[in-house]
Protein backbone atom coordinates (compact mmCIF):
# COMPACT_ATOMS: atom_id res chain seq x y z
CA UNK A 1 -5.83 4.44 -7.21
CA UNK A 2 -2.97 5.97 -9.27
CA UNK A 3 0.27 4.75 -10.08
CA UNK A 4 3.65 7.05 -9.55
CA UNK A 5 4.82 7.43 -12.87
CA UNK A 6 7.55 5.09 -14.13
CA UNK A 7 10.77 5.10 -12.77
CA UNK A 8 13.48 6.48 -14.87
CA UNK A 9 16.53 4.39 -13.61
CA UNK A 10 16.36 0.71 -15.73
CA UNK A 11 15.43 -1.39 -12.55
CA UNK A 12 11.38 -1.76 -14.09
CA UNK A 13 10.94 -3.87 -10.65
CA UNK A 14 11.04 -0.81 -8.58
CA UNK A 15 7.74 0.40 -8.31
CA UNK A 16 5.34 2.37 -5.75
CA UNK A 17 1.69 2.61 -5.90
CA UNK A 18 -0.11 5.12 -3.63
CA UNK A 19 -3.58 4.87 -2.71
CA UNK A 20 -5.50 8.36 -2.73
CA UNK A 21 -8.63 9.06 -0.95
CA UNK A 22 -10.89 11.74 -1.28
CA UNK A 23 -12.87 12.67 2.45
CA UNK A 24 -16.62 11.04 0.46
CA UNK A 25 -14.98 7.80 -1.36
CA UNK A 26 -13.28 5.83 1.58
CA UNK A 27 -16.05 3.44 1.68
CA UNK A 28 -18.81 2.81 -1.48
CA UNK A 29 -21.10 -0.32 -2.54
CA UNK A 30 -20.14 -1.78 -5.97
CA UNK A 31 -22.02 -4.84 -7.74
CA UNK A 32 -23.36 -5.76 -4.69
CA UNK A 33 -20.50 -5.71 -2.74
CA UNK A 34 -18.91 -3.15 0.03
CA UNK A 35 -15.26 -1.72 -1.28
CA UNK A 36 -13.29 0.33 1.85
CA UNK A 37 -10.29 1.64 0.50
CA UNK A 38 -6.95 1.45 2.54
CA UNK A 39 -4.81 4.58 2.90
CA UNK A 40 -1.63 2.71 2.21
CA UNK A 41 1.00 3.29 0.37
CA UNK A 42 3.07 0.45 -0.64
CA UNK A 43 6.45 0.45 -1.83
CA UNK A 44 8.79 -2.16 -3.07
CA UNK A 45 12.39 -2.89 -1.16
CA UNK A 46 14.36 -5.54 -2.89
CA UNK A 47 11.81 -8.36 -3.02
CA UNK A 48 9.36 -7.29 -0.06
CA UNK A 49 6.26 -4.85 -0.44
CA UNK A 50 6.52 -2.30 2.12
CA UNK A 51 2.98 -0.82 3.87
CA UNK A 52 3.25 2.84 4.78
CA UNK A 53 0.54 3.86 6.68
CA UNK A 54 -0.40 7.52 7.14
CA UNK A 55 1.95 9.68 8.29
CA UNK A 56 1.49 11.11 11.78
CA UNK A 57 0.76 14.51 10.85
CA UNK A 58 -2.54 13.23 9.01
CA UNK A 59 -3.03 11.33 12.25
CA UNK A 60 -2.49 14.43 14.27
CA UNK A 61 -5.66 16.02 12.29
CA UNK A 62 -7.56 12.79 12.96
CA UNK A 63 -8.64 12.11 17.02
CA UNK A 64 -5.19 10.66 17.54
CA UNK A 65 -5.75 7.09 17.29
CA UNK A 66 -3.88 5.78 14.11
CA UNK A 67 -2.36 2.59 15.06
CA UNK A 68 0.04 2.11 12.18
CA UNK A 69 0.30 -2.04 12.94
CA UNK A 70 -3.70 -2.64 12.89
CA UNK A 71 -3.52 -0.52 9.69
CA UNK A 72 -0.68 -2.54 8.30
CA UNK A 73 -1.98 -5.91 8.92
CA UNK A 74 -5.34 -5.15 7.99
CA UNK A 75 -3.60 -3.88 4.56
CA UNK A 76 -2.03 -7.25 4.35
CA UNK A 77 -5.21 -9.02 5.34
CA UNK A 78 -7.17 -7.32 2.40
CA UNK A 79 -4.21 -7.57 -0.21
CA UNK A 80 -3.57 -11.36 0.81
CA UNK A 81 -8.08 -11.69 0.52
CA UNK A 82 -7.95 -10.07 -3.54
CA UNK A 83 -5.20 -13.06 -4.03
CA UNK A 84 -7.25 -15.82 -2.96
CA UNK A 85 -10.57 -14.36 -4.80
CA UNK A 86 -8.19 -13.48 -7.78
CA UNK A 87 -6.93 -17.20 -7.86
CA UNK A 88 -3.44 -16.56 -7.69
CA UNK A 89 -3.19 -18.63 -4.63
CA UNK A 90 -6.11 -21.42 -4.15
CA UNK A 91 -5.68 -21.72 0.25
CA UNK A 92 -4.50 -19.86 2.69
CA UNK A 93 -1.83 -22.16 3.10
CA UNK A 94 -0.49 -22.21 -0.05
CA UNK A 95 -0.78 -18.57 0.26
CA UNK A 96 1.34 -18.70 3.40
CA UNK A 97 3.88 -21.23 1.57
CA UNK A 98 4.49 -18.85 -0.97
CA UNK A 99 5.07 -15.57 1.32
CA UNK A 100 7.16 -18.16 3.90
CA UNK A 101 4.51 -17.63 6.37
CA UNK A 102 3.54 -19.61 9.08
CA UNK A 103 -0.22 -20.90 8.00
CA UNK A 104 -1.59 -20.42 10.96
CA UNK A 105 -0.64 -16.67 11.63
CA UNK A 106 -1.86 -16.14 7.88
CA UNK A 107 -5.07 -17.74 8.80
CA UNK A 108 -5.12 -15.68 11.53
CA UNK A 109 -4.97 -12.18 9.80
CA UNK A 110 -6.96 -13.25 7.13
CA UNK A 111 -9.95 -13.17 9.55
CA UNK A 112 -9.26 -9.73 10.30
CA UNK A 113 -11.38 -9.33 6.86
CA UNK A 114 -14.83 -10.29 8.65
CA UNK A 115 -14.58 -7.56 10.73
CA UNK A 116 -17.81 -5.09 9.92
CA UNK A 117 -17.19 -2.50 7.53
CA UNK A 118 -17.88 0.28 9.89
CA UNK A 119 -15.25 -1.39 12.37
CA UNK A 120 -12.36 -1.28 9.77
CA UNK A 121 -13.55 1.77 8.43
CA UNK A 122 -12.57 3.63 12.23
CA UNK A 123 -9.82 1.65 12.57
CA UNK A 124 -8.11 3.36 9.53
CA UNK A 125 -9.31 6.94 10.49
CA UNK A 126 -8.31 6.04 13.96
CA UNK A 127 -11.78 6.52 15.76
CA UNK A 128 -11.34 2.70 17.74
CA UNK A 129 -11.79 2.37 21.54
CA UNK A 130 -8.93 2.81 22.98
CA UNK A 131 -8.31 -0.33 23.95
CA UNK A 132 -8.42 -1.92 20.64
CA UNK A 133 -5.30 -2.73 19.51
CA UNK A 134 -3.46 -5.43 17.04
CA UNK A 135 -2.55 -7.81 20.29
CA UNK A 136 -6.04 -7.39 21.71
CA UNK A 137 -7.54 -8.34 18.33
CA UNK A 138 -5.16 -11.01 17.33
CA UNK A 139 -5.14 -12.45 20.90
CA UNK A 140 -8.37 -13.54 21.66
CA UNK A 141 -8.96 -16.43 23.13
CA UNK A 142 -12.35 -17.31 21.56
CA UNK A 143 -13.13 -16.21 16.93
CA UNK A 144 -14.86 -13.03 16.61
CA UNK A 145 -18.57 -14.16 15.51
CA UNK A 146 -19.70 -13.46 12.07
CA UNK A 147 -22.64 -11.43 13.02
CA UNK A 148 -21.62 -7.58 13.04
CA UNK A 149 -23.48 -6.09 15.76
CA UNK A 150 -22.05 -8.85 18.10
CA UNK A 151 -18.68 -7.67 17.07
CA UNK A 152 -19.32 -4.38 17.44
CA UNK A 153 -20.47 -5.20 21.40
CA UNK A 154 -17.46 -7.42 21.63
CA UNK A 155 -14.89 -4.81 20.80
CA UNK A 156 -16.42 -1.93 22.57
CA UNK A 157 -18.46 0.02 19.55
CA UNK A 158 -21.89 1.66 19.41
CA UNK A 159 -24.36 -0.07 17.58
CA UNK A 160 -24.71 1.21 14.31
């Protein structure tokens, strides 16, 4: 990850990060533990962090599928997931008390972290069935189960 260098106007608030990916690093093992990087770019407006997913000419050299709100919220899901491991906010709901969230909808996306790695992994390079989409994801009726080849049956992916 590298930082755009500092801004020369006074304002030290204003800041924008951008994530950069190389084709072989977008998903490694570290201590023990799967990282998948998020092609995001986020950049501050007045006191909100702004998402940017790829832009659509990336997409176009992809198979077409980028679907910039999955790749948003799954951003947020993974950002607000570092704050609770990091401590900064103990729950989810004081997480979603602090961001004036509603709990439940934080709760909600939150989950969206137990997908399988593979599954989030084609979601950001936009190789998902086509019809997996934020409001089919977010709208199910019964929790995704834990157990990753079940959720790649569920949602319509071969079996790795």
């Amino acid at each position: 990850m590298t930082r755009s260098p500092p801004d020369p106007t006074p304002n030290s608030r204003r800041r924008a990060v951008r994530v950069e990916v190389g084709h072989d690093a977008r998903s490694y093992v570290s201590d023990g533990q799967r990282v998948t990087l998020v092609p995001l770019t986020i950049k501050r407006r007045q006191n909100r962090k702004l998402l940017i997913p790829p832009t659509p000419e990336s997409a176009a050299a992809t198979a077409g599928g980028l679907d910039a709100p999955m790749i948003k919220t799954l951003g947020k899901a993974f950002y607000w997931k570092r704050l609770i491991d990091e401590g900064v906010y103990p729950t989810t709901a004081d997480l979603a008390r602090a961001l004036k969230l509603e709990p439940g909808w934080a709760a909600e996306v939150l989950r969206m972290t137990m997908l399988a790695p593979d599954i989030v992994e084609a979601i950001f390079e936009g190789r998902q069935p086509r019809h997996l989409n934020l409001h089919t994801l977010r709208g199910r009726q019964d929790l995704l189960p834990r157990d990753w080849g079940e959720q790649r049956r569920l949602l319509g992916f071969p079996s790795a």
